[in-house]
C-alpha atoms as a PDB file:
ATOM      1  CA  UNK A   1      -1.663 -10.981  -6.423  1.00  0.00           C
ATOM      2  CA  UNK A   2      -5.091 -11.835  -5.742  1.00  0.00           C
ATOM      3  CA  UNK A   3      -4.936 -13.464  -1.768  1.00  0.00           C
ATOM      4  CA  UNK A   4      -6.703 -10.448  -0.175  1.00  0.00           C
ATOM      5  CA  UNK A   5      -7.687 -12.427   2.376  1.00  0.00           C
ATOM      6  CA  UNK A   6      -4.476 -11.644   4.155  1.00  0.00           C
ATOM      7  CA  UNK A   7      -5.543  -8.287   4.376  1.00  0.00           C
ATOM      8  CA  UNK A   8      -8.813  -9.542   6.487  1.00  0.00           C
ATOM      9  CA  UNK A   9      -6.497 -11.223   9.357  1.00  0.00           C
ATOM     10  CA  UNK A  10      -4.498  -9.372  11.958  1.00  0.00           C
ATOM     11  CA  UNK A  11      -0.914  -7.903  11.154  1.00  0.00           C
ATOM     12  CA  UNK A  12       1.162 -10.164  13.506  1.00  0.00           C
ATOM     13  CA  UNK A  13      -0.323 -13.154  12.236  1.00  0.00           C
ATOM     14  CA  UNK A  14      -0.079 -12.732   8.529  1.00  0.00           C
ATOM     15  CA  UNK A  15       3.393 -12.122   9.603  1.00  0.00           C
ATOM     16  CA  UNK A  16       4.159 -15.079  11.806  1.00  0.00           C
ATOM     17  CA  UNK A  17       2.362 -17.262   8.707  1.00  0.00           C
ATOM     18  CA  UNK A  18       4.191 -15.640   6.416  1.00  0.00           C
ATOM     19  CA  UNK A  19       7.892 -16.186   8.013  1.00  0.00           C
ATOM     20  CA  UNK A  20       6.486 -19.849   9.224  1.00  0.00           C
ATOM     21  CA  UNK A  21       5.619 -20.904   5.472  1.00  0.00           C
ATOM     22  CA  UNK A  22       9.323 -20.097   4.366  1.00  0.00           C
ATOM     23  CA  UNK A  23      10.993 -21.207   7.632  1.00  0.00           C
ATOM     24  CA  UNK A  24       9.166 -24.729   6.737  1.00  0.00           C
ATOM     25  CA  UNK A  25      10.383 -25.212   3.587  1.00  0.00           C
ATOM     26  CA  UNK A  26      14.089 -23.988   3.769  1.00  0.00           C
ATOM     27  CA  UNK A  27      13.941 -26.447   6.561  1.00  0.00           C
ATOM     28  CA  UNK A  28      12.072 -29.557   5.742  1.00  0.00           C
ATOM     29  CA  UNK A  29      13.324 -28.942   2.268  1.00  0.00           C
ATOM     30  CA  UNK A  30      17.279 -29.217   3.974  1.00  0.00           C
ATOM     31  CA  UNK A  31      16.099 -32.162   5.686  1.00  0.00           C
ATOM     32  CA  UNK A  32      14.766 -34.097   2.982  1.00  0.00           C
ATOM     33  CA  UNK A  33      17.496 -33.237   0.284  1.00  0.00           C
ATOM     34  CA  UNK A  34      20.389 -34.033   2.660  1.00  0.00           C
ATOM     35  CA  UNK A  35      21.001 -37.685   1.267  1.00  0.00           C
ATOM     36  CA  UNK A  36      20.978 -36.114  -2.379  1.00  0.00           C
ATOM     37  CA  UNK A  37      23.228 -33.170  -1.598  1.00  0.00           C
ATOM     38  CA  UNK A  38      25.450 -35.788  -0.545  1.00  0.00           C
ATOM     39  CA  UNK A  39      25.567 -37.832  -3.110  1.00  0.00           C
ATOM     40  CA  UNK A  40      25.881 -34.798  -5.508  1.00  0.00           C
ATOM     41  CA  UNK A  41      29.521 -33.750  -3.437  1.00  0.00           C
ATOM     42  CA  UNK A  42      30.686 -37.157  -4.275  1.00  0.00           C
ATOM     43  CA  UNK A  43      33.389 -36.001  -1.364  1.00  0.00           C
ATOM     44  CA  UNK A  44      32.954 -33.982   2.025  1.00  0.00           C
ATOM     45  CA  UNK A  45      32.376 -30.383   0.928  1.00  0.00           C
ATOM     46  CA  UNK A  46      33.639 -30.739  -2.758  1.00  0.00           C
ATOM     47  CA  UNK A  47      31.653 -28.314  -4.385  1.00  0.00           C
ATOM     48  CA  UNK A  48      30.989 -26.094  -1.208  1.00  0.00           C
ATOM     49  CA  UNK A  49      32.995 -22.705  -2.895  1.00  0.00           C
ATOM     50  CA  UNK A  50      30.879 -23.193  -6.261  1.00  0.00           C
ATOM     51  CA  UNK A  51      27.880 -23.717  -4.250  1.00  0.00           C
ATOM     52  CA  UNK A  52      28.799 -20.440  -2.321  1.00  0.00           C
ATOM     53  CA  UNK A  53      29.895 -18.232  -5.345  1.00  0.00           C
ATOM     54  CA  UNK A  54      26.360 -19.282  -6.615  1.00  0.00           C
ATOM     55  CA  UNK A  55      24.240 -18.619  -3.890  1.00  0.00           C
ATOM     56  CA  UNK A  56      26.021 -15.216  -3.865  1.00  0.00           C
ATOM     57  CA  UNK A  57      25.852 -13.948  -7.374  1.00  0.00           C
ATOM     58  CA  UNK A  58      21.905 -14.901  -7.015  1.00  0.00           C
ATOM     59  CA  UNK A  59      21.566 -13.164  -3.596  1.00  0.00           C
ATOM     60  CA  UNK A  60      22.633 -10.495  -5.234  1.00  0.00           C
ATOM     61  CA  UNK A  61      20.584  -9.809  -8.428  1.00  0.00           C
ATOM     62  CA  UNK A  62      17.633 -10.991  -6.004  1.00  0.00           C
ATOM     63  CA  UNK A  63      18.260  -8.720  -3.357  1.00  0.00           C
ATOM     64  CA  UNK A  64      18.424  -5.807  -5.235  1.00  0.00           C
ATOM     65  CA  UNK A  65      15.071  -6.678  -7.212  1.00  0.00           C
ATOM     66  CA  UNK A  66      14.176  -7.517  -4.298  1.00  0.00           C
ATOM     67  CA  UNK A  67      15.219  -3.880  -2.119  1.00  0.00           C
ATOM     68  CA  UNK A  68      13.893  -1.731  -5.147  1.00  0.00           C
ATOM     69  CA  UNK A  69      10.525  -2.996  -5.351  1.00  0.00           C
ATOM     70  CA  UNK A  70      10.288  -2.578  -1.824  1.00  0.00           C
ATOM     71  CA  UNK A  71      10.787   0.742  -2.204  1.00  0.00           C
ATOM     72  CA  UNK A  72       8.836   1.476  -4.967  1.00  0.00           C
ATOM     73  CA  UNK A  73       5.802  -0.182  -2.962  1.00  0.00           C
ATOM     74  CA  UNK A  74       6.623   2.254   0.302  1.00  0.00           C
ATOM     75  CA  UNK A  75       7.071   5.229  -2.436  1.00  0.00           C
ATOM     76  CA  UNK A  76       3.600   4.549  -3.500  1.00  0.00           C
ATOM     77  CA  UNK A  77       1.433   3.917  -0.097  1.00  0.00           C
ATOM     78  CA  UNK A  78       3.525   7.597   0.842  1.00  0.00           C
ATOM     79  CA  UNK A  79       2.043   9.291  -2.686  1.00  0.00           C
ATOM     80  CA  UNK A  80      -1.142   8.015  -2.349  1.00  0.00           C
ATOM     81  CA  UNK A  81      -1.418   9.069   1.621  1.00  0.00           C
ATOM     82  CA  UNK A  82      -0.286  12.191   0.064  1.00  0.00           C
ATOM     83  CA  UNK A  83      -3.215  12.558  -2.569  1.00  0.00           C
ATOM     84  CA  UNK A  84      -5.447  11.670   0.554  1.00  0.00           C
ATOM     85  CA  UNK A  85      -3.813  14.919   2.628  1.00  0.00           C
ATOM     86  CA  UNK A  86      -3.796  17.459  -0.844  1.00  0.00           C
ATOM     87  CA  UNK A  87      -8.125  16.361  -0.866  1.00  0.00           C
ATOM     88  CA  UNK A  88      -8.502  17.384   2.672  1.00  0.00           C
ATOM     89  CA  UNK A  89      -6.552  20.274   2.466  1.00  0.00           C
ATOM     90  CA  UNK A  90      -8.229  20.796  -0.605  1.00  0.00           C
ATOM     91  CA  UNK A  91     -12.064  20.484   1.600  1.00  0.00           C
ATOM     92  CA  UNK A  92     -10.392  23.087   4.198  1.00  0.00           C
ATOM     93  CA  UNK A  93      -9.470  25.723   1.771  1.00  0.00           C
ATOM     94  CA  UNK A  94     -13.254  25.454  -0.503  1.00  0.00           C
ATOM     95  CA  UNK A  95     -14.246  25.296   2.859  1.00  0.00           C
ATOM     96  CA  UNK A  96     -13.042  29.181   4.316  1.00  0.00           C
ATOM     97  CA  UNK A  97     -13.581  30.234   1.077  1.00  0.00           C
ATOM     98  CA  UNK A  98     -16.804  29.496   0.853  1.00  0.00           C
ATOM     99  CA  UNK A  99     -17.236  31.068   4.210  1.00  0.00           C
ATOM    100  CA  UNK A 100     -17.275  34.549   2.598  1.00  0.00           C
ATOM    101  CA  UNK A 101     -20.367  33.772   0.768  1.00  0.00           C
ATOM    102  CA  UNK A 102     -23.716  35.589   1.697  1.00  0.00           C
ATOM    103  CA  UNK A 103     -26.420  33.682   2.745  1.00  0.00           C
ATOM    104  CA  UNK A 104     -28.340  31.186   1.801  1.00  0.00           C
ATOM    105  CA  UNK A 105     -25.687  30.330  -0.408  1.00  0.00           C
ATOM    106  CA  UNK A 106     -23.032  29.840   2.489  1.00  0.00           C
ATOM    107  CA  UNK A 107     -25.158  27.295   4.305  1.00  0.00           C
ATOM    108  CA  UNK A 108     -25.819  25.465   1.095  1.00  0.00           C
ATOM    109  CA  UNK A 109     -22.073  25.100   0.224  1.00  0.00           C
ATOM    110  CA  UNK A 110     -20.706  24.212   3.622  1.00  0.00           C
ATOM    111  CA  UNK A 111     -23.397  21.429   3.966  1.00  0.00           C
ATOM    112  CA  UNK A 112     -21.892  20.454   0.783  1.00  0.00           C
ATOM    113  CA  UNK A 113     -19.023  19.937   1.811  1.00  0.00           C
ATOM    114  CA  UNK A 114     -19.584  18.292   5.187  1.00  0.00           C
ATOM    115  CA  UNK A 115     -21.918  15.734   3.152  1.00  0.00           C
ATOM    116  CA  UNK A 116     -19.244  15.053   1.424  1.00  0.00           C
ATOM    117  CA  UNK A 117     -16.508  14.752   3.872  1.00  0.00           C
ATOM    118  CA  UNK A 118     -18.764  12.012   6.009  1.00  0.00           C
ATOM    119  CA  UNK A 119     -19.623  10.158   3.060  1.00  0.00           C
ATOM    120  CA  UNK A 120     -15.927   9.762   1.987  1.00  0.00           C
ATOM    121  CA  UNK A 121     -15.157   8.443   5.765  1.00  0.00           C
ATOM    122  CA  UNK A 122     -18.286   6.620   6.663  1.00  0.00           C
ATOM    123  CA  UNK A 123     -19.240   5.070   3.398  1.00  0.00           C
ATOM    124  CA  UNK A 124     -16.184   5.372   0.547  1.00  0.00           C
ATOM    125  CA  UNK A 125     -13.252   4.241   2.738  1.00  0.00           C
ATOM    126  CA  UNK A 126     -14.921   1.021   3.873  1.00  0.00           C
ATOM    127  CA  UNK A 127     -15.285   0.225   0.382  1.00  0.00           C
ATOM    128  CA  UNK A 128     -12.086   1.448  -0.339  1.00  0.00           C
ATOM    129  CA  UNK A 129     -10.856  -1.085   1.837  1.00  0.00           C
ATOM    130  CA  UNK A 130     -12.476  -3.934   0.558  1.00  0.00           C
ATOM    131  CA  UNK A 131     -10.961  -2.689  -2.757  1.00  0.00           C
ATOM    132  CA  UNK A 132     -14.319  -1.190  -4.435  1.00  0.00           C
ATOM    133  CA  UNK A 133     -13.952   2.239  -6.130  1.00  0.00           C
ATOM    134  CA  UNK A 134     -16.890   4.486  -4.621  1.00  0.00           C
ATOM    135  CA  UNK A 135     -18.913   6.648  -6.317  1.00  0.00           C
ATOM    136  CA  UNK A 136     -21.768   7.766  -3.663  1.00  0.00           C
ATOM    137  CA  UNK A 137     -19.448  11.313  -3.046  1.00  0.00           C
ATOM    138  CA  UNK A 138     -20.126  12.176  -6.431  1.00  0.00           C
ATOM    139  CA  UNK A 139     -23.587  13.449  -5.835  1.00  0.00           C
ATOM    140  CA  UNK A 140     -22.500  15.804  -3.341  1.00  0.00           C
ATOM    141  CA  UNK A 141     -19.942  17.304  -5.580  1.00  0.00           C
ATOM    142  CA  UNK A 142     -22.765  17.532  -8.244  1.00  0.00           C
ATOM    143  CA  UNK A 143     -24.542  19.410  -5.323  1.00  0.00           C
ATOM    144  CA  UNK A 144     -21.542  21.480  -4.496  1.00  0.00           C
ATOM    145  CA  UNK A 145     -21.079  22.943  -7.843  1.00  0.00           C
ATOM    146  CA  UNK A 146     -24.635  22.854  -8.998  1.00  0.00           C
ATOM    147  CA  UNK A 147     -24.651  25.653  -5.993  1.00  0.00           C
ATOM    148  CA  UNK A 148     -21.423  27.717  -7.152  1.00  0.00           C
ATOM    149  CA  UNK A 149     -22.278  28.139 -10.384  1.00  0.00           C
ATOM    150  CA  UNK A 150     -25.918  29.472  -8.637  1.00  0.00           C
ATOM    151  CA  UNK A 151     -24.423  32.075  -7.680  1.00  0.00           C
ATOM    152  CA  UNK A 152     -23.329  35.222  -9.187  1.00  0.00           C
ATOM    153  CA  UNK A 153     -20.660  37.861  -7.059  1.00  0.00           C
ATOM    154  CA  UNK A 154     -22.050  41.241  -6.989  1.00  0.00           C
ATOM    155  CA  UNK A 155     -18.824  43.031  -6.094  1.00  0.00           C
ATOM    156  CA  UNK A 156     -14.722  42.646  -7.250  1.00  0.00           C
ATOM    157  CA  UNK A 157     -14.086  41.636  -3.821  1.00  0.00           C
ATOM    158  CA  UNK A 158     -16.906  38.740  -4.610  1.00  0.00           C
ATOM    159  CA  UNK A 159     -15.398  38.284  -7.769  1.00  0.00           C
ATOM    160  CA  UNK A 160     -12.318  37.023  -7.024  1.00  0.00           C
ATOM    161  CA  UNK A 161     -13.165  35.287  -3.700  1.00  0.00           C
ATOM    162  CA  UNK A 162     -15.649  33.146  -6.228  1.00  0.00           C
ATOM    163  CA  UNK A 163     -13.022  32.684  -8.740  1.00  0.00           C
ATOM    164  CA  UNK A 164     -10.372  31.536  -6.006  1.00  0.00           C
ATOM    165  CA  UNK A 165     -13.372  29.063  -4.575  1.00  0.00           C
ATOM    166  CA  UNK A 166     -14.208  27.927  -7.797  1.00  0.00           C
ATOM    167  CA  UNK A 167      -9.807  27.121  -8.304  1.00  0.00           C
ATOM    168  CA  UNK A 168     -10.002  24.906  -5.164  1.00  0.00           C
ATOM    169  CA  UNK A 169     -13.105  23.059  -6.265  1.00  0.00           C
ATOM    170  CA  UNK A 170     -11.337  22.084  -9.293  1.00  0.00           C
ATOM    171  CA  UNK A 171      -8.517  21.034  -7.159  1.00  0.00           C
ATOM    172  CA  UNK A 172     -11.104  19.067  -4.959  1.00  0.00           C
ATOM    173  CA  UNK A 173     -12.197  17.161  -8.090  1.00  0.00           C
ATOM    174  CA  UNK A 174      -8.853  16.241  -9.060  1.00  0.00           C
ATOM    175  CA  UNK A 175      -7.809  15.074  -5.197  1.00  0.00           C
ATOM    176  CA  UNK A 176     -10.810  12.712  -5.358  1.00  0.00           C
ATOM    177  CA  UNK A 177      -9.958  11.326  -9.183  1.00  0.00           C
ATOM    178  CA  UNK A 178      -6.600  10.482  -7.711  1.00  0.00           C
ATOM    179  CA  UNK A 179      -7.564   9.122  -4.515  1.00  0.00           C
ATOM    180  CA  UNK A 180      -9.927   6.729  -6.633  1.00  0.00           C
ATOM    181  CA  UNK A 181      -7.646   5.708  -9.591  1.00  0.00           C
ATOM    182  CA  UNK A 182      -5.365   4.803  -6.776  1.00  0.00           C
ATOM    183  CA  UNK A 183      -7.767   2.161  -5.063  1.00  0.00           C
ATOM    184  CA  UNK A 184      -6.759  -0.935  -7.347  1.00  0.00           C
ATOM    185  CA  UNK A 185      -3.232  -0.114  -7.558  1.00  0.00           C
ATOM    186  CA  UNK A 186      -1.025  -2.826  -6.605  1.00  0.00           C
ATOM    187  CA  UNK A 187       1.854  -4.687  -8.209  1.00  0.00           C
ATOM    188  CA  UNK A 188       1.362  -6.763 -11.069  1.00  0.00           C
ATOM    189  CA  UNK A 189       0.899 -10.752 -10.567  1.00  0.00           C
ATOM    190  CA  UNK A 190       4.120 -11.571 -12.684  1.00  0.00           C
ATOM    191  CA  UNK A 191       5.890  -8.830 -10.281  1.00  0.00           C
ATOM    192  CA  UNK A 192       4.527 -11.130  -7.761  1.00  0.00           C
ATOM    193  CA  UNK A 193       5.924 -14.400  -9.084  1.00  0.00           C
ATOM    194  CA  UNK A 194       9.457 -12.907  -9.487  1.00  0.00           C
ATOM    195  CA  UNK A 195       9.597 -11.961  -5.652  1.00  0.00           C
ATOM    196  CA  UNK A 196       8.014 -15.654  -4.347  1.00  0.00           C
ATOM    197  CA  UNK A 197      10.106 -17.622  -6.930  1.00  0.00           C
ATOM    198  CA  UNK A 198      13.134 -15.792  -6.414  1.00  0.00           C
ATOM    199  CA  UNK A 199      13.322 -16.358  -2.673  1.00  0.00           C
ATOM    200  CA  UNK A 200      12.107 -20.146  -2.888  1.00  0.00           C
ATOM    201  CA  UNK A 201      15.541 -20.568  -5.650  1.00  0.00           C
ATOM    202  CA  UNK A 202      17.314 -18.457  -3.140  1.00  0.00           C
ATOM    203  CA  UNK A 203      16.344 -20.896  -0.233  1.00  0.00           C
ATOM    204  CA  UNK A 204      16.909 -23.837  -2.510  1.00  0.00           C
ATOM    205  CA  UNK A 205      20.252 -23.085  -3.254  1.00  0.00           C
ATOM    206  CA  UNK A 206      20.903 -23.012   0.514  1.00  0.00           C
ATOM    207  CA  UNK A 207      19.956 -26.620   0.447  1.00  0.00           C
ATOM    208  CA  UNK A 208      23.183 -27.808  -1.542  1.00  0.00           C
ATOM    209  CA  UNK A 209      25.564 -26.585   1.054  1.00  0.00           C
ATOM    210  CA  UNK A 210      27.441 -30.030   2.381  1.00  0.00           C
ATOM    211  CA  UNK A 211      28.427 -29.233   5.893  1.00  0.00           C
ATOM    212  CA  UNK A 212      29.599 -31.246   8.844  1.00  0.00           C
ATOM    213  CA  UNK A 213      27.179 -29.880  11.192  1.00  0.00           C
ATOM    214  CA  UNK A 214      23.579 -30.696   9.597  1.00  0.00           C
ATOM    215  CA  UNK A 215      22.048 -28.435  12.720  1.00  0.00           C
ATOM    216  CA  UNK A 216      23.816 -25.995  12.080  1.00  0.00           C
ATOM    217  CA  UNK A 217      23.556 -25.982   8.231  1.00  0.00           C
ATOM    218  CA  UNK A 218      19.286 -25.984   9.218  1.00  0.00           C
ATOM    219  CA  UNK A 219      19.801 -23.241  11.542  1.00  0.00           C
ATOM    220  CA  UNK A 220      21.303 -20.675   8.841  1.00  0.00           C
ATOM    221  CA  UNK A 221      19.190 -22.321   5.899  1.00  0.00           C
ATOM    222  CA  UNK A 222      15.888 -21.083   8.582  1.00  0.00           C
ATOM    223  CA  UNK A 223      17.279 -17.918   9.378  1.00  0.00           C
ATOM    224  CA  UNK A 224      17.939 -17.014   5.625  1.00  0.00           C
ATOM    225  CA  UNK A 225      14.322 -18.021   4.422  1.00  0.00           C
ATOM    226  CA  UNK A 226      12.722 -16.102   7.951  1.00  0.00           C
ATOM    227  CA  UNK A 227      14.336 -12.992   6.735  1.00  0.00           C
ATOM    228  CA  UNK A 228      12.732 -13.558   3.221  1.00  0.00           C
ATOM    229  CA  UNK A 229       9.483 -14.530   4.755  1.00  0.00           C
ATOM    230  CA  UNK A 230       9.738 -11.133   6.651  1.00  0.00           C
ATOM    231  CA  UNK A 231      11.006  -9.227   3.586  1.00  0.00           C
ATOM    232  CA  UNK A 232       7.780 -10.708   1.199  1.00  0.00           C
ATOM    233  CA  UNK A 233       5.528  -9.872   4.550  1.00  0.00           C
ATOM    234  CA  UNK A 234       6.888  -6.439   4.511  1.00  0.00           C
ATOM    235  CA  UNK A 235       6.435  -5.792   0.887  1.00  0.00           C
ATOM    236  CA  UNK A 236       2.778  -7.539   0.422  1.00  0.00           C
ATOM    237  CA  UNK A 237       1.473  -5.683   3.615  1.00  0.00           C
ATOM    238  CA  UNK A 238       2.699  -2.133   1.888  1.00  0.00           C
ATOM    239  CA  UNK A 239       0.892  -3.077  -1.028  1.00  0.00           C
ATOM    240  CA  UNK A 240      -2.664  -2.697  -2.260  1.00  0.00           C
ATOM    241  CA  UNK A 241      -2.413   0.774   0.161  1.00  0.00           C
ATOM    242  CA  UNK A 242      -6.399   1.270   1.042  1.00  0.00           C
ATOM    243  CA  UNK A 243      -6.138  -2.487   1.904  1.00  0.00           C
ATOM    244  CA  UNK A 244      -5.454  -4.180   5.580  1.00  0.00           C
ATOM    245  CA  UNK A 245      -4.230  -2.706   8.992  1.00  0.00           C
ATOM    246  CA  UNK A 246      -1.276  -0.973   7.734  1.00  0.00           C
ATOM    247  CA  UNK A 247      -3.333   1.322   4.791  1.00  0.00           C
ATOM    248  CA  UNK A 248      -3.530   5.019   4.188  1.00  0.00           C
ATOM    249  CA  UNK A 249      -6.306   6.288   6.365  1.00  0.00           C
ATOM    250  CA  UNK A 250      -8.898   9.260   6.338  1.00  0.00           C
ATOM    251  CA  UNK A 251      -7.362  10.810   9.152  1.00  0.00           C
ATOM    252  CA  UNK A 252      -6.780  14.031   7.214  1.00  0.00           C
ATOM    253  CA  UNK A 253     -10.098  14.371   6.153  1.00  0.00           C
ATOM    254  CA  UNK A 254     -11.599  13.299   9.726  1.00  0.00           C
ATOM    255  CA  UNK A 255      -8.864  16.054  11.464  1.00  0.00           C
ATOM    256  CA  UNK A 256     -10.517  18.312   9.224  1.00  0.00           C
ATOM    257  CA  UNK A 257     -14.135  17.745   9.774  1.00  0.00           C
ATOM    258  CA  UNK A 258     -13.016  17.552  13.485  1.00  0.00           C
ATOM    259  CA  UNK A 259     -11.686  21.259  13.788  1.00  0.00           C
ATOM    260  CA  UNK A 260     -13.358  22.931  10.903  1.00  0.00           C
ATOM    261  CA  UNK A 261     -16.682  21.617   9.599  1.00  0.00           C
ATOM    262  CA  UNK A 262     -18.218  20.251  12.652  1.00  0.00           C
END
């Protein structure tokens, strides 16, 4: 789905536009099929038990499509925050280990690393969030291991300080590979029209319901496409994770810099 614009307004009122849109057709949709529904009964309420069996046996493949890729899209905003945590963790660890160095080599690899932990917050996550893979912290892990490999340990304890440095560097590299493969992931745009075309036949079938109260057959035809509305807010806010107000964050990486680097 290609609408990133929703990302760009506030939460509540993607929400409220969201629930609104479906609210407005279940209902004017109700309204303006009444005299048809009607004349489809033929009697009062003739076909009201096929209409329900119906509505139910499609409720039911829908809303468990429907559950399960909700799931899967909170499943993957969680692994990708967690890719996001292992890279900072990843930063803290090079980071002590590096610590141990002698001099000038230390200094070299710890400004490393804090060039690279403000570029991924000040420069790569904004572009993240407009859905551009970065590349600018690149350089600084070109920097960072243009440095390691500099060096040569002296003693066994140096040895296998260098060798454990030289593990979580590789780790590093990996974390950001993730973090960046993970920046256009999203569900696919026929995913998309399953989820949107199976609530507005969901809603629809609401429609042929013949009642004797018309307000009250609006009122449960609104409250059924509201909770869709919410449900399709829900799952579309989750998705594209590096996107909108509710995206994975650099908080790791900024707690880091915060109580280690700085």
């Amino acid at each position: 789905m290609t609408l990133y614009w929703i990302y760009s307004i506030p939460n509540w009122l993607f929400g409220v536009l969201c629930t609104v849109a479906f609210v407005l057709f279940g209902v004017l949709g109700t309204y303006l099929s009444r005299d048809f529904v009607k004349r489809v009964h033929r009697e009062d309420h003739s076909h009201n038990d096929i209409v329900g069996y119906f509505l139910a046996a499609i409720t039911v493949f829908y809303g468990v499509t429907l559950g399960l890729v909700a799931i899967g899209t909170w499943n993957n905003y969680s692994a990708i925050q967690d890719k996001v945590d292992h890279e900072a963790q990843n930063v803290a660890s090079l980071y002590r280990d590096v610590s141990s160095y002698p001099e000038p080599v230390r200094s070299e690899l710890r400004q490393d690393l804090k060039d690279y932990v403000l570029e991924v917050i000040d420069h790569s996550w904004p572009q993240q969030r407009r859905g551009l893979v970065p590349s600018g912290s690149g350089v600084f892990i070109d920097h960072l291991q243009e440095h390691m490999l500099q060096y040569s340990p002296q003693t066994s304890g140096q040895q296998v300080i260098y060798q454990e440095s030289y593990h979580q560097f590789n780790e590093l590299v990996e974390s950001r590979r993730a973090r960046l493969d993970s920046v256009t992931t999203s569900l696919p745009r026929s995913m998309w029209w399953m989820v949107i075309l199976g609530a507005l036949v969901s809603i629809t079938t609401t429609m042929f319901f013949d009642l004797r109260s018309f307000s009250m057959h609006v009122w449960m035809t609104a409250l059924m496409s509201g909770l869709l509305g919410l449900m399709i807010f829900l799952i579309a806010t989750l998705d594209n994770p590096f996107r909108g107000k509710v995206s994975v964050s650099p908080v790791a990486l900024e707690r880091v810099y915060s109580q280690l680097i700085k």
